[in-house]
Protein backbone atom coordinates (compact mmCIF):
# COMPACT_ATOMS: atom_id res chain seq x y z
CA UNK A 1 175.00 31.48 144.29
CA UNK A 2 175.35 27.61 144.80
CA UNK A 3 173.30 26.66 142.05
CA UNK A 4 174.24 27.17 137.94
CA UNK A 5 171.29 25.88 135.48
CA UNK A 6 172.66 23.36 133.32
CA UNK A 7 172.14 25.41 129.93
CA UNK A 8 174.35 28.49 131.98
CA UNK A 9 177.36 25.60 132.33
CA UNK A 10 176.64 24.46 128.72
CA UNK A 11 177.12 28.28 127.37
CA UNK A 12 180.11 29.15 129.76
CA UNK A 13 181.72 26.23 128.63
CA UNK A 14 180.87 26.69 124.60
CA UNK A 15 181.91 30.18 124.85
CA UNK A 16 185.37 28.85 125.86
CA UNK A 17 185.58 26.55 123.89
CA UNK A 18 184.54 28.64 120.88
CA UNK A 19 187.26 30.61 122.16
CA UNK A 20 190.05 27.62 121.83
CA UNK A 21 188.71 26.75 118.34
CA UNK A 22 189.22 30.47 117.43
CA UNK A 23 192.52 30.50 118.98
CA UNK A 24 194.36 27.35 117.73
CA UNK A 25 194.86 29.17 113.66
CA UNK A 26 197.73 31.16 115.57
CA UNK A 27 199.46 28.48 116.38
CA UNK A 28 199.79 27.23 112.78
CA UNK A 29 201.41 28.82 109.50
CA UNK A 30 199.02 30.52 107.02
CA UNK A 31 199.99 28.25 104.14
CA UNK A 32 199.24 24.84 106.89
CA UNK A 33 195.42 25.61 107.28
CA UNK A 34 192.98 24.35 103.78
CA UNK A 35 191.82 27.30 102.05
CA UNK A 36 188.43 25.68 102.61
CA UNK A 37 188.57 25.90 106.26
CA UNK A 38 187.44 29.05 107.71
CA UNK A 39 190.21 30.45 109.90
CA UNK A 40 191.32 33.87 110.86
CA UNK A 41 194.45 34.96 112.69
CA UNK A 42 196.27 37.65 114.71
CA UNK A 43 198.93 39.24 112.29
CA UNK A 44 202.62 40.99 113.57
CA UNK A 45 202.89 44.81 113.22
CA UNK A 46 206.26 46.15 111.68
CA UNK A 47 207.88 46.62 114.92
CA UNK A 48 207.46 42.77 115.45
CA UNK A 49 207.68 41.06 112.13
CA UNK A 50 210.16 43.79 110.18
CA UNK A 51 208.94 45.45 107.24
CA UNK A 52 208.63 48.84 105.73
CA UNK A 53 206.47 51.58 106.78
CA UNK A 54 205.41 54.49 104.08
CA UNK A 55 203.53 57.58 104.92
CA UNK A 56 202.01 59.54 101.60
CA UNK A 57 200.17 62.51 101.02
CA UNK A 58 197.66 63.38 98.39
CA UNK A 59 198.37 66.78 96.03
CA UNK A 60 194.96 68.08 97.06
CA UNK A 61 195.47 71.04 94.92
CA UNK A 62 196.32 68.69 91.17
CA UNK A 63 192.16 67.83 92.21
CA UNK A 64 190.95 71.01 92.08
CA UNK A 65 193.46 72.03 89.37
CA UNK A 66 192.06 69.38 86.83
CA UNK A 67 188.36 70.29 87.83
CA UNK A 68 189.55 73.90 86.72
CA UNK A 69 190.85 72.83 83.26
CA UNK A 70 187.99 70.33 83.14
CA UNK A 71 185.88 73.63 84.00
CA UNK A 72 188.02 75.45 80.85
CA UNK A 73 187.22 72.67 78.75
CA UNK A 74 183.63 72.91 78.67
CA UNK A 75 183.45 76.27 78.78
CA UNK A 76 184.99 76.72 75.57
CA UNK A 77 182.39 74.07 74.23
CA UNK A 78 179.55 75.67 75.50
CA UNK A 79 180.39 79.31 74.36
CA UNK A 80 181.33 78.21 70.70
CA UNK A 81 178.21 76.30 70.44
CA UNK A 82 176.38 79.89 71.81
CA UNK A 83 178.41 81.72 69.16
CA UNK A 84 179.86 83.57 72.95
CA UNK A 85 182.89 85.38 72.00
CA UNK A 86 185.51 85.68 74.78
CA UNK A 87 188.57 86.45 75.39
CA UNK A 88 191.52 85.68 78.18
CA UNK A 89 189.71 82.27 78.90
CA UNK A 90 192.13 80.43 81.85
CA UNK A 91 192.11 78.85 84.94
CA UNK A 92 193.93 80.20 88.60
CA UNK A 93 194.44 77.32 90.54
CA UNK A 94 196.10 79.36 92.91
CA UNK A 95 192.51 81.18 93.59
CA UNK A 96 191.02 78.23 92.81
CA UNK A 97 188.79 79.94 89.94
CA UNK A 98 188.12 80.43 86.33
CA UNK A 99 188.27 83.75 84.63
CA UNK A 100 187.34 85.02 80.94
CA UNK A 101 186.40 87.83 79.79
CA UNK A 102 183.26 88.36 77.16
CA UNK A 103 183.91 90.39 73.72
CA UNK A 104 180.59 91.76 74.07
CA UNK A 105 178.84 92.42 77.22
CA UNK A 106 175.59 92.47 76.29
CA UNK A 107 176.25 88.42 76.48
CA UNK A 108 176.60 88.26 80.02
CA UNK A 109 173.43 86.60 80.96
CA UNK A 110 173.57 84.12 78.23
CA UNK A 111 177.44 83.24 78.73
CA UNK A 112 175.99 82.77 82.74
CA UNK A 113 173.04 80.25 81.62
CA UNK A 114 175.55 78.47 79.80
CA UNK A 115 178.23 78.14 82.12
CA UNK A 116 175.85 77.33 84.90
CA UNK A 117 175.10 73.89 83.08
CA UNK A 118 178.97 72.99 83.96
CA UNK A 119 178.27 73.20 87.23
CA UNK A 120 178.34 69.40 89.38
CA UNK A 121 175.97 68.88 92.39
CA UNK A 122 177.79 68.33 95.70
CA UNK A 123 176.60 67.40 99.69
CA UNK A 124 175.94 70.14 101.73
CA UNK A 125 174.78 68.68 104.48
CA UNK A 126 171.19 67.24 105.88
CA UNK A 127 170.51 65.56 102.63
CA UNK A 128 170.78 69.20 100.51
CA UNK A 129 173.17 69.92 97.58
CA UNK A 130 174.60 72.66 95.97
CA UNK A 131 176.72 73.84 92.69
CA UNK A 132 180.15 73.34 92.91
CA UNK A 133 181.26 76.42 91.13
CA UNK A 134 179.91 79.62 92.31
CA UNK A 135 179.48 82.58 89.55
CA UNK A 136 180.13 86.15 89.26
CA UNK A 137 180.17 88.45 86.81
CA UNK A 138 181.43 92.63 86.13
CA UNK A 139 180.00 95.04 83.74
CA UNK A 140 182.59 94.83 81.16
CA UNK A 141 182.04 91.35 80.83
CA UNK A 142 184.54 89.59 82.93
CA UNK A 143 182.97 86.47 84.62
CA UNK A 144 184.33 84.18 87.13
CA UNK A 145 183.72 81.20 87.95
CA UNK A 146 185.05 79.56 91.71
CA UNK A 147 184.89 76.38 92.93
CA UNK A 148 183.17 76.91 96.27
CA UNK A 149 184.48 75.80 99.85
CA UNK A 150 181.74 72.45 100.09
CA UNK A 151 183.57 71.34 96.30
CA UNK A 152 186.47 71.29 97.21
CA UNK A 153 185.97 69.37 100.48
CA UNK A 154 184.23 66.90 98.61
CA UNK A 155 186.32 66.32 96.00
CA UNK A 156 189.56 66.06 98.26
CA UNK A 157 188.27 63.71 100.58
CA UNK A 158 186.40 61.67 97.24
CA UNK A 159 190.28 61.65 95.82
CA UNK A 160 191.80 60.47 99.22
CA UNK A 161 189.00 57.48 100.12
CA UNK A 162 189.32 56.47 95.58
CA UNK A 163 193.67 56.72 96.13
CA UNK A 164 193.44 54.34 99.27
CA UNK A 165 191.62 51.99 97.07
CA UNK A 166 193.98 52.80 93.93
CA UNK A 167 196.73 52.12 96.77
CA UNK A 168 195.50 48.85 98.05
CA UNK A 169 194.80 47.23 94.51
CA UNK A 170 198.28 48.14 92.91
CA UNK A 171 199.81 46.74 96.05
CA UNK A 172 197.47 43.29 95.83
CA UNK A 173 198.76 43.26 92.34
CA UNK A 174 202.29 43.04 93.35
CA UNK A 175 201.57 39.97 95.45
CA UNK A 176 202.61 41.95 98.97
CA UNK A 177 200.89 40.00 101.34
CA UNK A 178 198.77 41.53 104.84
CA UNK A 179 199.87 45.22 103.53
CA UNK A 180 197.49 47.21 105.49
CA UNK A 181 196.89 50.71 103.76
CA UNK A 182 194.64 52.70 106.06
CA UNK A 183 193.84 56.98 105.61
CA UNK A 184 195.39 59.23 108.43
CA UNK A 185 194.20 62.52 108.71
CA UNK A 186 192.27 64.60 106.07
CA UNK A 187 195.15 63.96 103.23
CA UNK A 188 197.13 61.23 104.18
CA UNK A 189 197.54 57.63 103.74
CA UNK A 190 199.09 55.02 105.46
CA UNK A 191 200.82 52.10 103.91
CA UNK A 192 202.34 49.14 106.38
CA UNK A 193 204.01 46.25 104.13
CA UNK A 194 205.03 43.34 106.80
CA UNK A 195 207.89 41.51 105.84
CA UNK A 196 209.20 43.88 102.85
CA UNK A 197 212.59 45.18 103.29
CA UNK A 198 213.29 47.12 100.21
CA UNK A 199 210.02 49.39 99.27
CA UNK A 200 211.67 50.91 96.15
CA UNK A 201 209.34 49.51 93.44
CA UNK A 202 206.53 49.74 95.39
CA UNK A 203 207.44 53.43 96.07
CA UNK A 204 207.81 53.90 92.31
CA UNK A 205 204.11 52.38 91.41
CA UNK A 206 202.57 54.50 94.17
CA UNK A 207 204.61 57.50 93.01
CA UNK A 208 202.92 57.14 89.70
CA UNK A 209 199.31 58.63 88.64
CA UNK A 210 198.67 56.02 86.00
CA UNK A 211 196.32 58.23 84.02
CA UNK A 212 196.11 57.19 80.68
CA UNK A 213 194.37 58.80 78.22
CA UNK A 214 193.78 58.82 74.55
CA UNK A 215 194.14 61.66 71.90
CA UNK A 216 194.53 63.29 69.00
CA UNK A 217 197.39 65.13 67.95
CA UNK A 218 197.09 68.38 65.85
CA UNK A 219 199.49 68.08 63.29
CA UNK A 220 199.01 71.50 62.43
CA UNK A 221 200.09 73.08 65.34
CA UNK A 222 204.25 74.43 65.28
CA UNK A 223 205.75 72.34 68.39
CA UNK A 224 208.81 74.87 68.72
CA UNK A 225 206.75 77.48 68.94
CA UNK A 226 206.43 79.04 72.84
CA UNK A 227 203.21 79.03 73.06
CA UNK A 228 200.69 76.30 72.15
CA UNK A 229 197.06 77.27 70.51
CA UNK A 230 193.97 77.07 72.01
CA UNK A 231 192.61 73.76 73.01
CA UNK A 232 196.05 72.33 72.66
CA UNK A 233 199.19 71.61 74.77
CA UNK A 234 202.97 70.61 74.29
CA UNK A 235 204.02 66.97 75.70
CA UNK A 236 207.59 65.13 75.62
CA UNK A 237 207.82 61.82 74.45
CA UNK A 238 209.71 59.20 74.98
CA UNK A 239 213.19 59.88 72.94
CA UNK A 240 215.25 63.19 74.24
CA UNK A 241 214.11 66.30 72.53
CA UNK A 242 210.57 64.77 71.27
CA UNK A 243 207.65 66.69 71.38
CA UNK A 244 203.83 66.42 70.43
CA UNK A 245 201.38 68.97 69.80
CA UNK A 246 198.13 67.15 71.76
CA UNK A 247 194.56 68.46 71.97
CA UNK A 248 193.45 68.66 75.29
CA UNK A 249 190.06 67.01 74.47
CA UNK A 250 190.37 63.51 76.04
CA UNK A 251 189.13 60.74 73.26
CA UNK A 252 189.35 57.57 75.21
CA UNK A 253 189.94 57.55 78.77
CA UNK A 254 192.16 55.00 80.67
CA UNK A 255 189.18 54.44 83.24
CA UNK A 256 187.45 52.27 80.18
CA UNK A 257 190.34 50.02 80.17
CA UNK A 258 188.69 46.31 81.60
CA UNK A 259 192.40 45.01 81.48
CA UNK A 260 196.04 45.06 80.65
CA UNK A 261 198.74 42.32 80.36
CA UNK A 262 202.61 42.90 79.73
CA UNK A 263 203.21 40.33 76.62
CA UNK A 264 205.93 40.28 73.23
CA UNK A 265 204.96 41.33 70.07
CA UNK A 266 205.07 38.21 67.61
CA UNK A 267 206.28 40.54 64.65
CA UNK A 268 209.52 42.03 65.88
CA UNK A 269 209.86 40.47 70.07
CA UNK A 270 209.60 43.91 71.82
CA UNK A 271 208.00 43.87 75.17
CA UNK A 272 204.30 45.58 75.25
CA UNK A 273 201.46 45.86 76.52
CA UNK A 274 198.21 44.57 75.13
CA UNK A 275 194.81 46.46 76.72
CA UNK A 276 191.57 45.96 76.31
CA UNK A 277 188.39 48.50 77.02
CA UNK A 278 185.18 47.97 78.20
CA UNK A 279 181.67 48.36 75.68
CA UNK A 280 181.71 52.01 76.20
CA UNK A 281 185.27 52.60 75.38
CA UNK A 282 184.97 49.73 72.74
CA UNK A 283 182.43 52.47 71.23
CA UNK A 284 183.98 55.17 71.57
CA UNK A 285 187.52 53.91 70.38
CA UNK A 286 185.88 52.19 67.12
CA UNK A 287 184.68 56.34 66.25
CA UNK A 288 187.53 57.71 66.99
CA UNK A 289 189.59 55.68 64.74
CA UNK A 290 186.79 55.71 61.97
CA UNK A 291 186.09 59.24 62.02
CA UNK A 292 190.32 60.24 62.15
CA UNK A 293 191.76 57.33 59.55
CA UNK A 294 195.16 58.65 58.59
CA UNK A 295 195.55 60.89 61.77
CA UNK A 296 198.34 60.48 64.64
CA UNK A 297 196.56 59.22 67.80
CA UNK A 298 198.71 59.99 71.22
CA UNK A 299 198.65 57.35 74.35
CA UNK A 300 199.33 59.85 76.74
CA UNK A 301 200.41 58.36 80.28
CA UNK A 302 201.27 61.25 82.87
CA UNK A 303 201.29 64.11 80.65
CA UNK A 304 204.09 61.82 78.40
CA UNK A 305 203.10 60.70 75.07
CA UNK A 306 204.12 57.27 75.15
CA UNK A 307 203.50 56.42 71.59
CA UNK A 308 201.71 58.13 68.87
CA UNK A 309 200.78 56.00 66.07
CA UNK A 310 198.95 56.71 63.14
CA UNK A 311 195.17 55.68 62.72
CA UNK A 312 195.69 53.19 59.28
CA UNK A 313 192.01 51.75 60.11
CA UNK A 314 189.17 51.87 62.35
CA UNK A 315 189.72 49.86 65.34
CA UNK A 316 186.57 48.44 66.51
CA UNK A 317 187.47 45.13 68.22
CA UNK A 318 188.34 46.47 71.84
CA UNK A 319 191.79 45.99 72.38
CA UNK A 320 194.97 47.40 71.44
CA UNK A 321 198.73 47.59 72.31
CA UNK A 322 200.89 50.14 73.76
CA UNK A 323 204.73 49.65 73.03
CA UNK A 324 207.35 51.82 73.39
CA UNK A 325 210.75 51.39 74.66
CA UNK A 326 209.59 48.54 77.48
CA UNK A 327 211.61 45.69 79.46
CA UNK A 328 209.79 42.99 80.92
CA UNK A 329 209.64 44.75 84.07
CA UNK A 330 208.51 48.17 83.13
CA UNK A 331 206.03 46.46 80.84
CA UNK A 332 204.43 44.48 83.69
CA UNK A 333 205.05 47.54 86.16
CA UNK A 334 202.56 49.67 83.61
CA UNK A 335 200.32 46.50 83.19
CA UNK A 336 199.91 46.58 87.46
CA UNK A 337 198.86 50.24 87.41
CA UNK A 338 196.76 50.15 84.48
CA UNK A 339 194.55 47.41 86.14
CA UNK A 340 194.99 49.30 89.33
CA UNK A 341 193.58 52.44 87.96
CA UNK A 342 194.73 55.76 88.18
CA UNK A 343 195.17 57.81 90.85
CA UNK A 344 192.96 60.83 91.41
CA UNK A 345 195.97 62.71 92.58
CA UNK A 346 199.71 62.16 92.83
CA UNK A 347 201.15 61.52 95.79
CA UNK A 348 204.34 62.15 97.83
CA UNK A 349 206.02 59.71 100.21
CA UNK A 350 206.28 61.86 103.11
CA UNK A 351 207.84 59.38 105.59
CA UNK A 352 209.71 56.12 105.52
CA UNK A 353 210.63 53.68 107.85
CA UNK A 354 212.36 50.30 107.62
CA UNK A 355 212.52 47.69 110.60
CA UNK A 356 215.01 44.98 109.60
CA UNK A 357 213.55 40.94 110.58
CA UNK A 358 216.30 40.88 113.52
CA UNK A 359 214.43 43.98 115.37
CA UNK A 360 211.37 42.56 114.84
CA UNK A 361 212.60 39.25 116.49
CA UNK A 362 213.83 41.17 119.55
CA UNK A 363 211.06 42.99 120.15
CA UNK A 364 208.63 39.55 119.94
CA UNK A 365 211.32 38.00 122.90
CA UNK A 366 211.41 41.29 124.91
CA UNK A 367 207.07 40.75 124.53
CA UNK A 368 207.08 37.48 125.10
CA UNK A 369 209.38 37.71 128.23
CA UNK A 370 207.39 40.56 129.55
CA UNK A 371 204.80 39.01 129.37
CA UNK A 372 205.80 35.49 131.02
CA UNK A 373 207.77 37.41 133.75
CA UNK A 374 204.39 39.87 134.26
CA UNK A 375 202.37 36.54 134.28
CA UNK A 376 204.05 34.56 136.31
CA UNK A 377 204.50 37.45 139.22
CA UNK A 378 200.53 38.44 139.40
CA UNK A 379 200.02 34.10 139.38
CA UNK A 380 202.21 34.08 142.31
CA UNK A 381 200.74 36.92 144.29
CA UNK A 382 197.30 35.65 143.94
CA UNK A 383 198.34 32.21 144.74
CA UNK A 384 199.92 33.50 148.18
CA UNK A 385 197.43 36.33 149.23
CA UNK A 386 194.01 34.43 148.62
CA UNK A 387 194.82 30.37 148.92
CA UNK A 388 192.60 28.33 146.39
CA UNK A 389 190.03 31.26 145.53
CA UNK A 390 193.13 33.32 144.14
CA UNK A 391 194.43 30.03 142.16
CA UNK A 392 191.15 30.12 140.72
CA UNK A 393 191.64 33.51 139.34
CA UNK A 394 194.42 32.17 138.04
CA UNK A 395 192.63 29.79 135.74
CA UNK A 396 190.10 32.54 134.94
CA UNK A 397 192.98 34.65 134.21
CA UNK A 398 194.75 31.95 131.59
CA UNK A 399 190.93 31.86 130.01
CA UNK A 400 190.41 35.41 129.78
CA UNK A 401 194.38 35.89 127.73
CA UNK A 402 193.04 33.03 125.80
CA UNK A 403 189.30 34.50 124.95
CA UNK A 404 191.43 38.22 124.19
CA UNK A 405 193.47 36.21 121.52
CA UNK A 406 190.43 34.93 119.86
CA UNK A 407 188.50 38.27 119.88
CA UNK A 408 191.73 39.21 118.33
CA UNK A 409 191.87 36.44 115.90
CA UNK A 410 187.77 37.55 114.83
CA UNK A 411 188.96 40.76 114.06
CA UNK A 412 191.91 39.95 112.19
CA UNK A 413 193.99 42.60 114.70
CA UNK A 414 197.72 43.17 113.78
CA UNK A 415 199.84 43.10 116.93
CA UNK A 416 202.31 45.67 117.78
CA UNK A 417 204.50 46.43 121.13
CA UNK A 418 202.05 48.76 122.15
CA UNK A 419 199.27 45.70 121.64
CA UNK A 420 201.77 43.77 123.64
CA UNK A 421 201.46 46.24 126.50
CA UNK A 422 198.07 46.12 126.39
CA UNK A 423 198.04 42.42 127.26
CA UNK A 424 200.79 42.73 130.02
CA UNK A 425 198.66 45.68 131.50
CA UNK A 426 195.16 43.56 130.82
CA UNK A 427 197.39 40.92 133.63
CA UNK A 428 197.05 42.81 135.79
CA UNK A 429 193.82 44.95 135.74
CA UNK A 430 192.32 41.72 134.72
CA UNK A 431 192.84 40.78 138.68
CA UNK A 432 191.35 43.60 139.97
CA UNK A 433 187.94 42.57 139.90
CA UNK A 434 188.89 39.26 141.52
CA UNK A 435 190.83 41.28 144.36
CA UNK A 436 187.60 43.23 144.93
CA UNK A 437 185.74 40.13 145.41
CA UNK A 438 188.04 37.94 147.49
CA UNK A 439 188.91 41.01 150.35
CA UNK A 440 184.73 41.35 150.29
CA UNK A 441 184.52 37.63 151.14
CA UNK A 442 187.13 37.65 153.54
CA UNK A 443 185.57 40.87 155.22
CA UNK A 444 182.39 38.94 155.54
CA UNK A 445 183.77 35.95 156.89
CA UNK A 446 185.73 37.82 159.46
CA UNK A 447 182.40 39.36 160.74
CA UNK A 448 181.46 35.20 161.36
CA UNK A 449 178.81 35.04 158.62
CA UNK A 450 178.50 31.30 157.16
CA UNK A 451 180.67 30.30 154.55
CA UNK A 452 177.67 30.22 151.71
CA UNK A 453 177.04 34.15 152.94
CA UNK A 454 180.05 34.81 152.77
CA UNK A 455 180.68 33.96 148.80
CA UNK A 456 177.09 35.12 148.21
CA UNK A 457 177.63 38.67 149.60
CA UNK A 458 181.34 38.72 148.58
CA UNK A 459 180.01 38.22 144.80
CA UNK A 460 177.23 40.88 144.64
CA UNK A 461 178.66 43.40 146.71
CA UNK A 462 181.91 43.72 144.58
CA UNK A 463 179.46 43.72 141.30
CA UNK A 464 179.07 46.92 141.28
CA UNK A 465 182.22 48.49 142.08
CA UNK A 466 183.64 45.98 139.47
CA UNK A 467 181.06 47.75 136.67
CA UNK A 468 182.04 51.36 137.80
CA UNK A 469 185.43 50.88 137.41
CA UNK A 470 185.20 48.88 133.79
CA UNK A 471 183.04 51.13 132.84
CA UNK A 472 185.93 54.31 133.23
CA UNK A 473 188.35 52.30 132.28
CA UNK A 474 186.49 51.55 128.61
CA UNK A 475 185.58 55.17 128.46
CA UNK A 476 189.34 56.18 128.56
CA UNK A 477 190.05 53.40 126.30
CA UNK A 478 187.02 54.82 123.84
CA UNK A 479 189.02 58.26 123.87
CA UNK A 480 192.01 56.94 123.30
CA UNK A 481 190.66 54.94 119.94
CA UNK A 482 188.73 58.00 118.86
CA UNK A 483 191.48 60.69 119.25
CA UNK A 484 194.43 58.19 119.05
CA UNK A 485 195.55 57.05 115.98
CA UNK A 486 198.11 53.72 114.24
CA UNK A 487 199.54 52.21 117.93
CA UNK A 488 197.81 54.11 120.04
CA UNK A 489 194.11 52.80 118.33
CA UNK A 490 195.46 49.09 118.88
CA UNK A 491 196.39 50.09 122.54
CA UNK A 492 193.06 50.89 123.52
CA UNK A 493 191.03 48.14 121.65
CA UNK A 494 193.90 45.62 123.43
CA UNK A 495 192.67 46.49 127.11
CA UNK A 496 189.08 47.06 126.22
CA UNK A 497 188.70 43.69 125.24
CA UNK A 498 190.76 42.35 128.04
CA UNK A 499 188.27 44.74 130.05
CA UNK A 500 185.25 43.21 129.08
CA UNK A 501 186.64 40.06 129.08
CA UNK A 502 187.73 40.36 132.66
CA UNK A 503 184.51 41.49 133.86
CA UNK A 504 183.25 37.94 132.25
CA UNK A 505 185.41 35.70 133.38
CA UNK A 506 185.53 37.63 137.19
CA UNK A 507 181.97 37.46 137.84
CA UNK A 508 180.66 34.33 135.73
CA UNK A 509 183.29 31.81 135.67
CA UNK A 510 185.15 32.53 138.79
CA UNK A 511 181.45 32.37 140.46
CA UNK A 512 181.23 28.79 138.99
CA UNK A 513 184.10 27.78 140.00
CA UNK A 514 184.03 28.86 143.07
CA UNK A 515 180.27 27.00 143.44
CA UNK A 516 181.62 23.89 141.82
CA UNK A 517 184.28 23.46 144.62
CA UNK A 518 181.55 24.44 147.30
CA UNK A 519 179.31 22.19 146.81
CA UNK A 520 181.50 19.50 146.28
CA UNK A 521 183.33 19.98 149.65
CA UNK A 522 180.64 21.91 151.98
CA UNK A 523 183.60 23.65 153.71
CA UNK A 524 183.27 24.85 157.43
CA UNK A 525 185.57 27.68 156.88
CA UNK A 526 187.25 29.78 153.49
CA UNK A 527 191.02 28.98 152.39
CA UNK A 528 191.08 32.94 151.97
């Protein structure tokens, strides 16, 4: 009890002050510390520092709609290279299937073979896989192909985890500093932007898909007719009342694009946008242009032909330009999402909040207050109820906020009200462990054991009741981070630090405190 190996003072001591070092970033701007220094620090929520707060949803059903017409695609490639003939070839989103039906059904097993090879591997669980389209087939020749329940769980959480990623670079692009853009549920994301009043742009780029793609146009093909042929479809342009006949088959897609600046063309001084591709697109690009010189080629951006210029010569360089009617702004806007990438889904703001910079500065005083007034009351009550052993909880206590803020700091935590309640509720529970061990020594004392026995017995009697009741405590915090979710997650990780913390500080540092004075003075009785 008396006696603390020099090392154990050395370590109790570094962790502390590891725990000031960790601490003092907070009390500096972000632009004041050198980039080369390594420093991390706690950031303000939305309800503190004002900001906006969107809430989008993924169109789970555009994934399995374009793995449909991808599915349509391919099957009309693979049954004209069988010489297959079919009939009433289209895709049901609705049913999530493919249906056709064969001219002759004598076919069937060959058209099966062939469509089989569509089919994409996906996770089935314990390391197994299976197709993602399952097949069936009548016999008059109908076949149908469905994307089965294991694809389309896959794919939709694939296109939620790739659109929080889309999300967070097209936000990083736009220079929107500690956004934090987390998924919530099995289709939704979260986006938090800190000190952003006016999310309207930012709405806009995350509104947009961004899928650009590169094609032919079939200048055959009668675009006032109701009905497009096969293999092609109808897109607007840009001007009212202009349309293009496009061939589904995508050329070039935008996901070969390496980059894409918003610049002026030197000729006439029209805003654009000057791309370049990476060595796959590069190849592909330079055949497409030498194999259809003199042919219209469509940039089509969200099912819109932006442009559709003619081929005059092969491109084989690697870059190009997109213009169109552009300002600077929407040429730099398309320039973001096109380095971004492009969303494997749209999305739909679902909810929006806004918390002006004056709430947020009445909330941090209400905290702050709290938390002072909170403070100050459970300093006070140990003071008077256990003399100089409660004052030394005290200290412990003003260490253990301090060693919470640098935990915090580590992990980069963004403070909310309910974080701030966690603190103000860590004051006190924080306490209860040193409670536990002064009424044990007092007990003891009162039954006339020696001063020494009485610290000695008043320590490692309370131990254990001190673990138990941790140990519920960070089980109820563990639920509440596993089931809770936004707030409610920074809640519990709040007082499960200050939890673990507190059993630290309670049983280690109090106890060398508490040895410290001891030995200096050799007491005949306890101030408790």
């Amino acid at each position: 009890m008396l006696y603390f190996a020099r090392w154990k003072v050395a370590a109790i001591l570094g962790v502390i002050l590891l725990g000031v070092l960790l601490s003092l970033p907070n009390l500096f701007p972000r632009t004041a510390i050198p980039s080369w220094l390594p420093s991390r620090q706690v950031s303000l929520g939305l309800d503190l520092r004002g900001g906006s707060y969107l809430l989008l949803e993924v169109d789970l059903s555009a994934v399995a709609r374009e793995r449909l017409e991808g599915l349509a695609d391919g099957a009309r490639t693979r049954l004209r290279q069988a010489n297959i003939g079919y009939v009433a070839l289209q895709p049901e989103p609705a049913a999530n299937r493919l249906v056709l039906r064969l001219r002759d059904a004598g076919q069937q097993q060959a058209a099966l073979t062939a469509l089989r090879e569509l089919a994409n591997p996906v996770p089935v669980g314990a390391g197994a896989t299976a197709p993602d389209v399952e097949m069936a087939s009548q016999p008059d020749g109908s076949i149908t192909a469905t994307l089965s329940e294991a694809a389309l769980r896959a794919r939709a959480s694939g296109a939620v985890e790739q659109s929080v990623e889309i999300v967070r670079r097209r936000i990083d692009e736009t220079g929107v500093s500690e956004a934090q853009i987390a998924r919530q549920g099995s289709s939704r994301i979260l986006v938090q932007l800190p000190g952003l009043e006016d999310p309207n742009r930012i709405k806009e780029l995350l509104g947009r898909t961004a899928r650009m793609t590169f094609r032919l146009v079939d200048d055959s093909a009668n675009t006032s007719a109701p009905v497009p042929p096969p293999g092609v479809e109808f897109l607007n342009g840009e001007a009212p009342g202009e349309r293009y006949a496009v061939r589904r088959r995508i050329e070039v897609d935008g996901a070969n694009l390496t980059d894409a600046r918003a610049g002026q063309d030197g000729r006439n001084g029209q805003w654009v946008v000057n791309f370049s591709f990476d060595s796959v697109g590069t190849r592909r690009f330079a055949e497409i242009t030498r194999q259809n010189t003199g042919r219209p080629f469509a940039v089509v951006l969200d099912n819109k032909v932006i442009t559709a210029p003619r081929i005059n010569e092969p491109i084989t360089g690697g870059r190009g330009q997109i213009s169109g009617n552009f300002t600077a702004a929407t040429a730099n806007d398309l320039a973001v999402l096109l380095r971004a990438g492009a969303l494997p889904a749209p999305l739909t703001v679902v909810e929006e909040r806004t918390v002006g910079p004056e709430l947020g500065a009445d909330a941090i005083r209400a905290g702050l207050i709290s938390l002072g007034v909170g403070a100050a009351f459970v300093f006070l009550y140990m003071g008077l109820a256990y003399g100089l052993l409660g004052w030394m909880a005290n200290i412990a206590l003003f260490v253990n906020l301090l060693l919470m803020l640098a935990a915090l700091s580590v992990l980069q935590a963004t403070i909310t009200l309910p974080g701030i309640a966690g603190v103000v509720l860590t004051l006190g529970t924080a306490l209860d462990a040193n409670i536990l061990i002064n009424e044990r020594i007092r007990e003891e004392a009162r039954q006339g054991k020696p001063p020494v026995n009485a610290l000695e017995l008043g320590f490692s009697k309370a131990s254990g009741t001190i673990l138990d009741s941790n140990l519920t405590n960070l089980i109820a915090m563990a639920c509440l981070y596993g089931f809770g979710s936004g707030p409610v997650r920074g809640f519990a990780v709040t007082v499960a630090i200050g939890t673990i913390v507190s059993m630290w500080t309670a049983t280690t540092l109090v106890r060398l405190f508490v040895a410290t004075w001891y030995r200096s003075r050799r007491p005949k009785t306890l101030p408790v």
